[in-house]
ModelCIF file with pLDDT and N, C-alpha, C, O atoms, coordinates in Angstrom:
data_MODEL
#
_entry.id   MODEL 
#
_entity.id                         1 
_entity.type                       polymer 
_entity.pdbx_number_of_molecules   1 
#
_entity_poly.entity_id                      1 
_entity_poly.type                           'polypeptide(L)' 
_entity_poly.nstd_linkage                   no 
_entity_poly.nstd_monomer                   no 
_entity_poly.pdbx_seq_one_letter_code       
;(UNK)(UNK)(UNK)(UNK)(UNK)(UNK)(UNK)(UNK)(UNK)(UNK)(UNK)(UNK)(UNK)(UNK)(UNK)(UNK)
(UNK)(UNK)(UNK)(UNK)(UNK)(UNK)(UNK)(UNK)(UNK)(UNK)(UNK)(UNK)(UNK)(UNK)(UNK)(UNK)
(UNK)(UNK)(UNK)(UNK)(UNK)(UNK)(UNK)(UNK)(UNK)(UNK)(UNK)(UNK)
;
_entity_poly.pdbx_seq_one_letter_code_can   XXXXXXXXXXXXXXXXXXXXXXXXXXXXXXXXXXXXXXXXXXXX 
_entity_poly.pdbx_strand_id                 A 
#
loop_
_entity_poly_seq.entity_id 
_entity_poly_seq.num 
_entity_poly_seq.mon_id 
_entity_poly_seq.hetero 
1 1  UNK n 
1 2  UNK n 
1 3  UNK n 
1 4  UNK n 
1 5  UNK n 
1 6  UNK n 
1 7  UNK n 
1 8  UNK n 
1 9  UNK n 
1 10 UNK n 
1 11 UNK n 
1 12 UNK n 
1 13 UNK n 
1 14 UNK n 
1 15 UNK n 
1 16 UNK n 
1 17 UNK n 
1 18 UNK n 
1 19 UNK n 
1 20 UNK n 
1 21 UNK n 
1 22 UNK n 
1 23 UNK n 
1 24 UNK n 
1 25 UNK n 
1 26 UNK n 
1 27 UNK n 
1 28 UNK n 
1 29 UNK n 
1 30 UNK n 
1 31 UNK n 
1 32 UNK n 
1 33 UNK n 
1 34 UNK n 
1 35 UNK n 
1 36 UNK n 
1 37 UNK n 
1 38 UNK n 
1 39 UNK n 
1 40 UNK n 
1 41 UNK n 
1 42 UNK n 
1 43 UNK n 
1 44 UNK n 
#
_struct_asym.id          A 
_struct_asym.entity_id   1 
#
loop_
_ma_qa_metric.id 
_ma_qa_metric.mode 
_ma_qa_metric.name 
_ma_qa_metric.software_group_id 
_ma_qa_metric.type 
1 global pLDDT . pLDDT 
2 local  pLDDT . pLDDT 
#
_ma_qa_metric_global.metric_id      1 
_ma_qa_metric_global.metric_value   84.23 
_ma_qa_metric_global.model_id       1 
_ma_qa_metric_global.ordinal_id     1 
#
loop_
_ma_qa_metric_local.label_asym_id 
_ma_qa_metric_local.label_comp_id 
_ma_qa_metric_local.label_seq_id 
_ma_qa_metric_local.metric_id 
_ma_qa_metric_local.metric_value 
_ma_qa_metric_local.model_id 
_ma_qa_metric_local.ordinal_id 
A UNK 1  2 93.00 1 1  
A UNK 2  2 91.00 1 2  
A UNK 3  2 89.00 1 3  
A UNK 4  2 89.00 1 4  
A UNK 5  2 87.00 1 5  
A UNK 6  2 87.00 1 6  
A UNK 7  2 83.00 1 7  
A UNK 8  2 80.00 1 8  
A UNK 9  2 72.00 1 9  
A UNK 10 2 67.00 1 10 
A UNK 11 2 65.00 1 11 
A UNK 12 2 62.00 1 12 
A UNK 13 2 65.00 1 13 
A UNK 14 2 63.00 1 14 
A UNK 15 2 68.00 1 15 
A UNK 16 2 72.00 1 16 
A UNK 17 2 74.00 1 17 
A UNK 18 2 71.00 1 18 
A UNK 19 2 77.00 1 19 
A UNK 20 2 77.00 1 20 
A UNK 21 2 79.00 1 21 
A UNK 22 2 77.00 1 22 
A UNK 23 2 80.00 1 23 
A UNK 24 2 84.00 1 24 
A UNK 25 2 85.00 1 25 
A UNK 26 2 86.00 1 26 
A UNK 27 2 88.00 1 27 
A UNK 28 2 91.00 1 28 
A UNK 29 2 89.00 1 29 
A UNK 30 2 90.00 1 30 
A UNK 31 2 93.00 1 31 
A UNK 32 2 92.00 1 32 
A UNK 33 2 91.00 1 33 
A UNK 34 2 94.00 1 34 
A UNK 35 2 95.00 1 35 
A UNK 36 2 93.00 1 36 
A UNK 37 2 95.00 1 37 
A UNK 38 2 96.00 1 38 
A UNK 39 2 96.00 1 39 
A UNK 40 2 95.00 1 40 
A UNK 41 2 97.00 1 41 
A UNK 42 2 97.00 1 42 
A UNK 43 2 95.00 1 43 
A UNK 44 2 96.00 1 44 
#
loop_
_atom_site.group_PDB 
_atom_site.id 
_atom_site.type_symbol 
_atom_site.label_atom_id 
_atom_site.label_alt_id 
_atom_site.label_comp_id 
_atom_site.label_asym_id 
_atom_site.label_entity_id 
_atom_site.label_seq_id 
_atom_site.pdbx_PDB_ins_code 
_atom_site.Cartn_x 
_atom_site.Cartn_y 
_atom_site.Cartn_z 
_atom_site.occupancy 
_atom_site.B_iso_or_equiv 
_atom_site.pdbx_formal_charge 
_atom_site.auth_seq_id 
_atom_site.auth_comp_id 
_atom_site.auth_asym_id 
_atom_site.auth_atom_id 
_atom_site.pdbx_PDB_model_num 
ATOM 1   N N  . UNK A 1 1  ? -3.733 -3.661  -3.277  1.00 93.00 ? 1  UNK A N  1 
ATOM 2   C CA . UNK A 1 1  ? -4.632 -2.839  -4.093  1.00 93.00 ? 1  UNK A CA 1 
ATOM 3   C C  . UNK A 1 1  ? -4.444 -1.367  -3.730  1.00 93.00 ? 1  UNK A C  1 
ATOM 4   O O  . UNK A 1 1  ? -4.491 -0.481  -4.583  1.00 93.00 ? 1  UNK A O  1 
ATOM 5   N N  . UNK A 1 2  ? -4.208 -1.115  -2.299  1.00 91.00 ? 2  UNK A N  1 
ATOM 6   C CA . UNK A 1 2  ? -3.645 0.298   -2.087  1.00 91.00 ? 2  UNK A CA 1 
ATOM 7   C C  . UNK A 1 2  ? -2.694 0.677   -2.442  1.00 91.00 ? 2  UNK A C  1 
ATOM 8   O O  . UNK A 1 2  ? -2.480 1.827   -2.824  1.00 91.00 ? 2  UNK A O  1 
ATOM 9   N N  . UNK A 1 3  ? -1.770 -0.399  -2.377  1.00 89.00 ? 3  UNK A N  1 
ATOM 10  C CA . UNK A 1 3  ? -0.665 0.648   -3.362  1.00 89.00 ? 3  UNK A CA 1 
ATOM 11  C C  . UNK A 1 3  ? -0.349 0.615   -4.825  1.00 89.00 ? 3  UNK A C  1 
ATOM 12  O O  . UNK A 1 3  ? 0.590  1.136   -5.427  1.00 89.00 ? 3  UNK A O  1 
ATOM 13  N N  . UNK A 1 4  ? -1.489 -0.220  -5.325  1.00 89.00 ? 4  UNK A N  1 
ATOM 14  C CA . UNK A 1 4  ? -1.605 0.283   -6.724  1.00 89.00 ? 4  UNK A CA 1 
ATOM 15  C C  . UNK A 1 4  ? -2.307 1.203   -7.177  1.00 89.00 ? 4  UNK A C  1 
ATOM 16  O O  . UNK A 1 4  ? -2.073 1.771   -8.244  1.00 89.00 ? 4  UNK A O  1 
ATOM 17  N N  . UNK A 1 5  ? -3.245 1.457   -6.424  1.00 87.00 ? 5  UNK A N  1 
ATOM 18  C CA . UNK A 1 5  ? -3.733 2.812   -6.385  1.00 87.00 ? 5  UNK A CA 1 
ATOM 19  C C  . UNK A 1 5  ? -3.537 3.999   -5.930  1.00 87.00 ? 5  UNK A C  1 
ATOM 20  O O  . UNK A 1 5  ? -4.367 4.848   -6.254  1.00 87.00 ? 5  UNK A O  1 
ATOM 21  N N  . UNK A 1 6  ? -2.468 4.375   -5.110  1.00 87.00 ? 6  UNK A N  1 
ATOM 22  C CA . UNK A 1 6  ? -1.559 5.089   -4.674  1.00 87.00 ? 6  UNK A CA 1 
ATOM 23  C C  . UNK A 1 6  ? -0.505 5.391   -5.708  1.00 87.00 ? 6  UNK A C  1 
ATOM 24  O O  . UNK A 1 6  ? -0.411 6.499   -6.236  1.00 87.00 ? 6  UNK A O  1 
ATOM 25  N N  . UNK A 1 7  ? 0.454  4.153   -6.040  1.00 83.00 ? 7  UNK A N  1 
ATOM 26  C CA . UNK A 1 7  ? 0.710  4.427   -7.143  1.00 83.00 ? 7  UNK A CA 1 
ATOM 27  C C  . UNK A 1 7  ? -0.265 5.220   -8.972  1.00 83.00 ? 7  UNK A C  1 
ATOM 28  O O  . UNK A 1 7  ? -0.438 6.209   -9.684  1.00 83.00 ? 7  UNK A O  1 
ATOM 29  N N  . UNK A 1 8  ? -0.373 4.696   -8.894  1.00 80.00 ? 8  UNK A N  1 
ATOM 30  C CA . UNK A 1 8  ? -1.479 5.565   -10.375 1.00 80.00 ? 8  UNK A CA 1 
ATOM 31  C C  . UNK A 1 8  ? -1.857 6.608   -9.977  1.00 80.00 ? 8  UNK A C  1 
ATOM 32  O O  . UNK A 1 8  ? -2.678 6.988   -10.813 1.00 80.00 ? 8  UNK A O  1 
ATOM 33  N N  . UNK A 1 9  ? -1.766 7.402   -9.129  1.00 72.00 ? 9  UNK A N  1 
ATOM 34  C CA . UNK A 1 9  ? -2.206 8.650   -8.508  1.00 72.00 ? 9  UNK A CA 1 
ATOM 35  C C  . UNK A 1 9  ? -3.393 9.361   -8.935  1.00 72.00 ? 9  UNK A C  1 
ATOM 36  O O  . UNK A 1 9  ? -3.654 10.366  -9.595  1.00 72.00 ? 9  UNK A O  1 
ATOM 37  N N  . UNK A 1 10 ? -4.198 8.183   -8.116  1.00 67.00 ? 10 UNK A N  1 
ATOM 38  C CA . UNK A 1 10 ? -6.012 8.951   -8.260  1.00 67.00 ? 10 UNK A CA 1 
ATOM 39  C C  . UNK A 1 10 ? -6.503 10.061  -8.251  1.00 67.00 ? 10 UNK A C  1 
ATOM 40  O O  . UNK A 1 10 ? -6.318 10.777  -7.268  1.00 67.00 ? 10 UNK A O  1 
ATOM 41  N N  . UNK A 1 11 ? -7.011 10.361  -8.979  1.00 65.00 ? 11 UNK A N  1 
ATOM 42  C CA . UNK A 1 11 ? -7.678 11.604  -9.348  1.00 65.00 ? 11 UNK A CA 1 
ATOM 43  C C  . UNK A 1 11 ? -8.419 12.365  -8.143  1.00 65.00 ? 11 UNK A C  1 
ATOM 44  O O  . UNK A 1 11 ? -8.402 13.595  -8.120  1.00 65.00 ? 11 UNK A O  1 
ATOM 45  N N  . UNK A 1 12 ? -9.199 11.480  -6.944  1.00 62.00 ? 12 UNK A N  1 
ATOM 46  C CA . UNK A 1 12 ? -9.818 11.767  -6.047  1.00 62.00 ? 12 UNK A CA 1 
ATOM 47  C C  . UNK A 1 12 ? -9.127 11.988  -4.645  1.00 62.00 ? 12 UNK A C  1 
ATOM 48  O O  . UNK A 1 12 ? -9.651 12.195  -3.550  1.00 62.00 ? 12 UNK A O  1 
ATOM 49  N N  . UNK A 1 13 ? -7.471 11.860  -5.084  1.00 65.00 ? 13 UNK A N  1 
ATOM 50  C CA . UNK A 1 13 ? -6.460 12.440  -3.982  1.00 65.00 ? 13 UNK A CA 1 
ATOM 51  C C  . UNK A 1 13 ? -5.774 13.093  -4.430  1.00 65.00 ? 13 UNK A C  1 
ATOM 52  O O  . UNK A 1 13 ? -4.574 12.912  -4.224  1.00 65.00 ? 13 UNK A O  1 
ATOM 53  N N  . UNK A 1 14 ? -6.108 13.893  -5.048  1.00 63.00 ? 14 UNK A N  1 
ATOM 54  C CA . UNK A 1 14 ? -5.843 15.427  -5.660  1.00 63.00 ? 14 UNK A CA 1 
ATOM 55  C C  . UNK A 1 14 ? -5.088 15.971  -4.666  1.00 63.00 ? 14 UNK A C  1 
ATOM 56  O O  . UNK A 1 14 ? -3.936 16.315  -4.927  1.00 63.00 ? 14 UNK A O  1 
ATOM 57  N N  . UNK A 1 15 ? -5.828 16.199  -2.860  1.00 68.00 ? 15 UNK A N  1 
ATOM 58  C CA . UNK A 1 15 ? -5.416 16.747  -1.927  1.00 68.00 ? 15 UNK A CA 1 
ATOM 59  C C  . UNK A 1 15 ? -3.526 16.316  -2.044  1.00 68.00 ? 15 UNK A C  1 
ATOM 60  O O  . UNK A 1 15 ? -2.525 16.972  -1.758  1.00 68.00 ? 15 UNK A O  1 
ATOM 61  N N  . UNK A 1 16 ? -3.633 15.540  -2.352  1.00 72.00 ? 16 UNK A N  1 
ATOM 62  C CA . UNK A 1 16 ? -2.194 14.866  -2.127  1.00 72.00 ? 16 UNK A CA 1 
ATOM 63  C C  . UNK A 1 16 ? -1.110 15.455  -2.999  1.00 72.00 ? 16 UNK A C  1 
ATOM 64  O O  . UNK A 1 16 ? -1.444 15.883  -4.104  1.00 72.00 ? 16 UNK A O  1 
ATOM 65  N N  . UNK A 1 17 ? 0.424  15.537  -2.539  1.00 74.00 ? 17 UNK A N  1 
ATOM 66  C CA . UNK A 1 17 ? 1.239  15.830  -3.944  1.00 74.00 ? 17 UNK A CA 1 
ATOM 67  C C  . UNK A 1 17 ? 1.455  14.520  -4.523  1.00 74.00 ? 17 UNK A C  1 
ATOM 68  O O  . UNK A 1 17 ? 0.998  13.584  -3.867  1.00 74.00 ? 17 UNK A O  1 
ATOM 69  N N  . UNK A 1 18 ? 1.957  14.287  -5.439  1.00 71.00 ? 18 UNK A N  1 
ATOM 70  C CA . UNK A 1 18 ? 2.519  13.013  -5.923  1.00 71.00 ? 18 UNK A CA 1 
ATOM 71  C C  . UNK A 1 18 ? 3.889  12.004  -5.351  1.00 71.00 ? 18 UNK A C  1 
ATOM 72  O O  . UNK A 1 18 ? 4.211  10.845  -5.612  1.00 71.00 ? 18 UNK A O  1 
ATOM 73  N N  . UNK A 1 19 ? 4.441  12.979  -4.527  1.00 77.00 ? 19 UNK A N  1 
ATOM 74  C CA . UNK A 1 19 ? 5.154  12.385  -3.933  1.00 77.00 ? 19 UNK A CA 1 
ATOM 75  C C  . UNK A 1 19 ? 4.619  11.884  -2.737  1.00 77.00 ? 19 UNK A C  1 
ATOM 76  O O  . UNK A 1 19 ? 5.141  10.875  -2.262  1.00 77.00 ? 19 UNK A O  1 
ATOM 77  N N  . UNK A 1 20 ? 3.282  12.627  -1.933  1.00 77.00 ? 20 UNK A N  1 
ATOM 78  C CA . UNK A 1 20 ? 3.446  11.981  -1.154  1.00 77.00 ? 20 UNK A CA 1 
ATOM 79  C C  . UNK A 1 20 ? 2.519  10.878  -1.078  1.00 77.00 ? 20 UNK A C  1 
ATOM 80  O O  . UNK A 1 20 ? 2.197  10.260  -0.064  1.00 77.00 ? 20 UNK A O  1 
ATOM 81  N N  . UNK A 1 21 ? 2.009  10.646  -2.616  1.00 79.00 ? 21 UNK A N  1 
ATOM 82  C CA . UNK A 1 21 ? 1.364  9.264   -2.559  1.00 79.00 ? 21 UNK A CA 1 
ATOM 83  C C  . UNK A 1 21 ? 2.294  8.084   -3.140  1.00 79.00 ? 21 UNK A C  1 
ATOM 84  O O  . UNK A 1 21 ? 1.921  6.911   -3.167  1.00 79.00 ? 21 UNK A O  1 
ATOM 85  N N  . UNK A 1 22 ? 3.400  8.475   -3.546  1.00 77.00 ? 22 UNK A N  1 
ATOM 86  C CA . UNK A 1 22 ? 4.040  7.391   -3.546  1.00 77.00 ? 22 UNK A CA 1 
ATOM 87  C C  . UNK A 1 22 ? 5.102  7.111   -2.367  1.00 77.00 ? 22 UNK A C  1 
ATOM 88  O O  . UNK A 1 22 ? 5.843  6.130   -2.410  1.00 77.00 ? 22 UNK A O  1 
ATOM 89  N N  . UNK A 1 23 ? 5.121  7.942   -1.425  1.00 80.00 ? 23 UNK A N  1 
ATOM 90  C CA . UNK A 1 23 ? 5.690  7.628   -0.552  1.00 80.00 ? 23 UNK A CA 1 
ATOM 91  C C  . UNK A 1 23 ? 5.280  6.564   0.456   1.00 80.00 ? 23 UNK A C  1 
ATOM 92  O O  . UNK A 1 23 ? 5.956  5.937   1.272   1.00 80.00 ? 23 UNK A O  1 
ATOM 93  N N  . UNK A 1 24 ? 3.527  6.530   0.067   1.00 84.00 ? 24 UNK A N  1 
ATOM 94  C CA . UNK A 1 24 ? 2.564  5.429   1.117   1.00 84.00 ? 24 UNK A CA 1 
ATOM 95  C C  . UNK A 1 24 ? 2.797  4.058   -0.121  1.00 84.00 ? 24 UNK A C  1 
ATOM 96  O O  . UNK A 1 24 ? 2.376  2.986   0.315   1.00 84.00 ? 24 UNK A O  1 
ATOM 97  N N  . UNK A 1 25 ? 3.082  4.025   -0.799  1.00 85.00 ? 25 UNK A N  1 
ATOM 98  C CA . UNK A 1 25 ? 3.559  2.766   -1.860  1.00 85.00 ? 25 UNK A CA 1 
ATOM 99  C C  . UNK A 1 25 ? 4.221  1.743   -0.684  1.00 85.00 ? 25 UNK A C  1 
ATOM 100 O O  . UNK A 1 25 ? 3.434  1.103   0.014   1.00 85.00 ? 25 UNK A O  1 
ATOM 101 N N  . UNK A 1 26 ? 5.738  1.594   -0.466  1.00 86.00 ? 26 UNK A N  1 
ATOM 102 C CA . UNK A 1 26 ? 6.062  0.848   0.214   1.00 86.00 ? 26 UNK A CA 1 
ATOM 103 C C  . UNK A 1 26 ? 5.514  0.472   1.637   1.00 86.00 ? 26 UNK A C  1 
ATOM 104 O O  . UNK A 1 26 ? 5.701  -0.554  2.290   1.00 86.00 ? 26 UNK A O  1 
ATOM 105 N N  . UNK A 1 27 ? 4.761  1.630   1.940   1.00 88.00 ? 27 UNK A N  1 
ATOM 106 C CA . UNK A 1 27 ? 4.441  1.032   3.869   1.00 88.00 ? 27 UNK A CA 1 
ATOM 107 C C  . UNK A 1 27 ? 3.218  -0.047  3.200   1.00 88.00 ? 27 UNK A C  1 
ATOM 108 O O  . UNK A 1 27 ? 3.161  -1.170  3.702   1.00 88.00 ? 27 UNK A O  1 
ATOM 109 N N  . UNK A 1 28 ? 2.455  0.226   2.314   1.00 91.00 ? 28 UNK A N  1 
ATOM 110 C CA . UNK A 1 28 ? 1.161  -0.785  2.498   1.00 91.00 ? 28 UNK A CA 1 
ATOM 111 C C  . UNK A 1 28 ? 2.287  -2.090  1.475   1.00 91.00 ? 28 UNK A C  1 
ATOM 112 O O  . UNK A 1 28 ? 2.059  -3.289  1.636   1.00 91.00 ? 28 UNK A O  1 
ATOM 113 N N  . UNK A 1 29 ? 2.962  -1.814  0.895   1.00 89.00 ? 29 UNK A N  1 
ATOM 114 C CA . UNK A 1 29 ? 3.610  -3.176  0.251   1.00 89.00 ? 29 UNK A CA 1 
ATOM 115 C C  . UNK A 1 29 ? 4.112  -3.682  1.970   1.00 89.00 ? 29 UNK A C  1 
ATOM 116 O O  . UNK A 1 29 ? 3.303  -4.365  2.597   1.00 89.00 ? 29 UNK A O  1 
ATOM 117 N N  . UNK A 1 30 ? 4.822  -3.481  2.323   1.00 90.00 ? 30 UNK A N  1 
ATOM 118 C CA . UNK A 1 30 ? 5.389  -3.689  3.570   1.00 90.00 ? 30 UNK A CA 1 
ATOM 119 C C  . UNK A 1 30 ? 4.596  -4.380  4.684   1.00 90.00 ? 30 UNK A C  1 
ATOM 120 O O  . UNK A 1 30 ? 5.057  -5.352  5.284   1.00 90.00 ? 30 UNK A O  1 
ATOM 121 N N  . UNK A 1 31 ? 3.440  -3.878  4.936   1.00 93.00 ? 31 UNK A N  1 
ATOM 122 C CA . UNK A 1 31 ? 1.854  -4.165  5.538   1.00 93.00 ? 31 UNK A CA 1 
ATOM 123 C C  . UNK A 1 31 ? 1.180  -5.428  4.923   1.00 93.00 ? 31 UNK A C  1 
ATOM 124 O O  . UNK A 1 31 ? 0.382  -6.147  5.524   1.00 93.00 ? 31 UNK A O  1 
ATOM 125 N N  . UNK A 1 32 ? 1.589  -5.592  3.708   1.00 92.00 ? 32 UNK A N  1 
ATOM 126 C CA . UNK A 1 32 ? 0.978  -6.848  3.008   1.00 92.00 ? 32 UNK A CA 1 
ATOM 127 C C  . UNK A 1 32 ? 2.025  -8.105  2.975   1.00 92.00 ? 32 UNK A C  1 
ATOM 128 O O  . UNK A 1 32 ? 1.677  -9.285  2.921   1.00 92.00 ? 32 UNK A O  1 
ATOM 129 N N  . UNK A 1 33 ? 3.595  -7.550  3.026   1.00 91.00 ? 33 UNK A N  1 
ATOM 130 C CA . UNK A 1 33 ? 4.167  -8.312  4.078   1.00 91.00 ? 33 UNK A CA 1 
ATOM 131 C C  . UNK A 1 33 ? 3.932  -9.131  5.495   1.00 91.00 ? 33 UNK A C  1 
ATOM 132 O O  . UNK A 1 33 ? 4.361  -10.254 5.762   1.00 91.00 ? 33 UNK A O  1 
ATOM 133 N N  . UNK A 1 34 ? 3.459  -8.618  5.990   1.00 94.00 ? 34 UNK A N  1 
ATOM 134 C CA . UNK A 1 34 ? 3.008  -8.605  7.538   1.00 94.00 ? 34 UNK A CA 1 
ATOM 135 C C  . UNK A 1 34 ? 1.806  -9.899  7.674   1.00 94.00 ? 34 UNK A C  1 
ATOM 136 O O  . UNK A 1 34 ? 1.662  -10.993 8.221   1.00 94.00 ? 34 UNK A O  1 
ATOM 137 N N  . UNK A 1 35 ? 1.074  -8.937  6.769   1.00 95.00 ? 35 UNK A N  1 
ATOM 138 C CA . UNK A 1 35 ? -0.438 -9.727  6.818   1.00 95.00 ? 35 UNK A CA 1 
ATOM 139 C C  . UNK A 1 35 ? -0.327 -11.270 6.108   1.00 95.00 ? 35 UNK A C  1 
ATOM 140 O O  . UNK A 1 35 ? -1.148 -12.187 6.132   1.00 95.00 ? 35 UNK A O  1 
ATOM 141 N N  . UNK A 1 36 ? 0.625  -11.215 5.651   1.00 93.00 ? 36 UNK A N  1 
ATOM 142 C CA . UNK A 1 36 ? 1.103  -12.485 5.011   1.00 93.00 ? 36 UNK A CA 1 
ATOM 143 C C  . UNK A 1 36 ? 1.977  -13.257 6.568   1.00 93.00 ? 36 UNK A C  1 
ATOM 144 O O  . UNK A 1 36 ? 1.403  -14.302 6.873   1.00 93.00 ? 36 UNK A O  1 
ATOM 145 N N  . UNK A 1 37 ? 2.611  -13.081 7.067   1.00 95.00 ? 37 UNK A N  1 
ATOM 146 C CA . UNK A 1 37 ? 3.357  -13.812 7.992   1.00 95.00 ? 37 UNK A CA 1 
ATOM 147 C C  . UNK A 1 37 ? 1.901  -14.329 9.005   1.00 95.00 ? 37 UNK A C  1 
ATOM 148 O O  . UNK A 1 37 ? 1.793  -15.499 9.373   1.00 95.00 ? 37 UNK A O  1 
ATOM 149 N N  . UNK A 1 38 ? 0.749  -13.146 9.394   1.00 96.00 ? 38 UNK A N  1 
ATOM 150 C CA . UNK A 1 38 ? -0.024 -13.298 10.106  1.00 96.00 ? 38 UNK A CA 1 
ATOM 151 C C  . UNK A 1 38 ? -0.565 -14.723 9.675   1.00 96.00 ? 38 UNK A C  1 
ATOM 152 O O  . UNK A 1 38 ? -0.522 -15.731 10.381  1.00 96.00 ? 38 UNK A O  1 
ATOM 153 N N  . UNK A 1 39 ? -1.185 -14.615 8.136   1.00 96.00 ? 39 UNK A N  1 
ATOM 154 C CA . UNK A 1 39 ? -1.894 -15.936 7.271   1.00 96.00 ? 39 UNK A CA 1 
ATOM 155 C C  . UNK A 1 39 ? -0.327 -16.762 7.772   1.00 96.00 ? 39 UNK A C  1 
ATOM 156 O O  . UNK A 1 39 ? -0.601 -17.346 8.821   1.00 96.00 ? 39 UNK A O  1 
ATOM 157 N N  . UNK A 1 40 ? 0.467  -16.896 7.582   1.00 95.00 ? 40 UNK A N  1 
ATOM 158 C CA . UNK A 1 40 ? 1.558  -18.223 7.752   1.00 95.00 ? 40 UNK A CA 1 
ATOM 159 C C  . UNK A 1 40 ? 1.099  -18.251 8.816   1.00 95.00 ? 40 UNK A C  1 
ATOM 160 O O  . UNK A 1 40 ? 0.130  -18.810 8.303   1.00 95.00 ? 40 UNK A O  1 
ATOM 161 N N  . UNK A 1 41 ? 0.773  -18.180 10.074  1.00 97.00 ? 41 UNK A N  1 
ATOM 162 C CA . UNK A 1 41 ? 0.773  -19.202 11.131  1.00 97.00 ? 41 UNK A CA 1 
ATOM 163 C C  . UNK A 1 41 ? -0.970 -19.813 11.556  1.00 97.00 ? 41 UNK A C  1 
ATOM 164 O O  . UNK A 1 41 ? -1.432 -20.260 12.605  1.00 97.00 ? 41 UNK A O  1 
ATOM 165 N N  . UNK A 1 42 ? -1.505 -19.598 10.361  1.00 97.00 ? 42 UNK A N  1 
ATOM 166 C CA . UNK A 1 42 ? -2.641 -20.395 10.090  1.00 97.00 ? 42 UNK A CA 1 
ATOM 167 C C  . UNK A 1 42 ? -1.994 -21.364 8.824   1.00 97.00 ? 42 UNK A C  1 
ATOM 168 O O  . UNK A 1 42 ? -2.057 -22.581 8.995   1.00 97.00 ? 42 UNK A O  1 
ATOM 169 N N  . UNK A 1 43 ? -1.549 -20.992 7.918   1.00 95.00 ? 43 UNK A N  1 
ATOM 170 C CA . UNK A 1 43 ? -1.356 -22.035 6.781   1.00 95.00 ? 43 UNK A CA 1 
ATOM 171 C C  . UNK A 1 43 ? 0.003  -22.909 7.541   1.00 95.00 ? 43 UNK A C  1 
ATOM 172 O O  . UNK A 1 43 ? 0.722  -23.676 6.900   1.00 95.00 ? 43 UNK A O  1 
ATOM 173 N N  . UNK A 1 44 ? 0.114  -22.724 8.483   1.00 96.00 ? 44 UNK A N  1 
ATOM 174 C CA . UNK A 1 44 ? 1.552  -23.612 9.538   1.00 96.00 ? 44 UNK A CA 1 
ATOM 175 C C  . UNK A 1 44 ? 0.295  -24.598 10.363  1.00 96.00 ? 44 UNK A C  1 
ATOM 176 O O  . UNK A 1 44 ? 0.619  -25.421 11.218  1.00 96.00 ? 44 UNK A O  1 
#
């Protein structure tokens, strides 16, 4: 959800340029990677 909202570049992170909210795109895709391996060794 963060990086779909990162992506669409919210109005209320103005502070931000546009690049550098899509630059946080892949770390939280990446992070939701993660958090997924964490859930695999409960769904294991």
């Amino acid at each position: 959800i963060a990086a779909l909202l990162l992506a669409s570049g919210v109005d209320y992170m103005g502070a931000f340029s546009t690049e550098q909210l899509q630059a946080l795109v892949p770390f939280f895709i990446e992070l939701n990677q993660y958090g997924i391996a964490i859930a695999g060794i409960f769904w294991g």
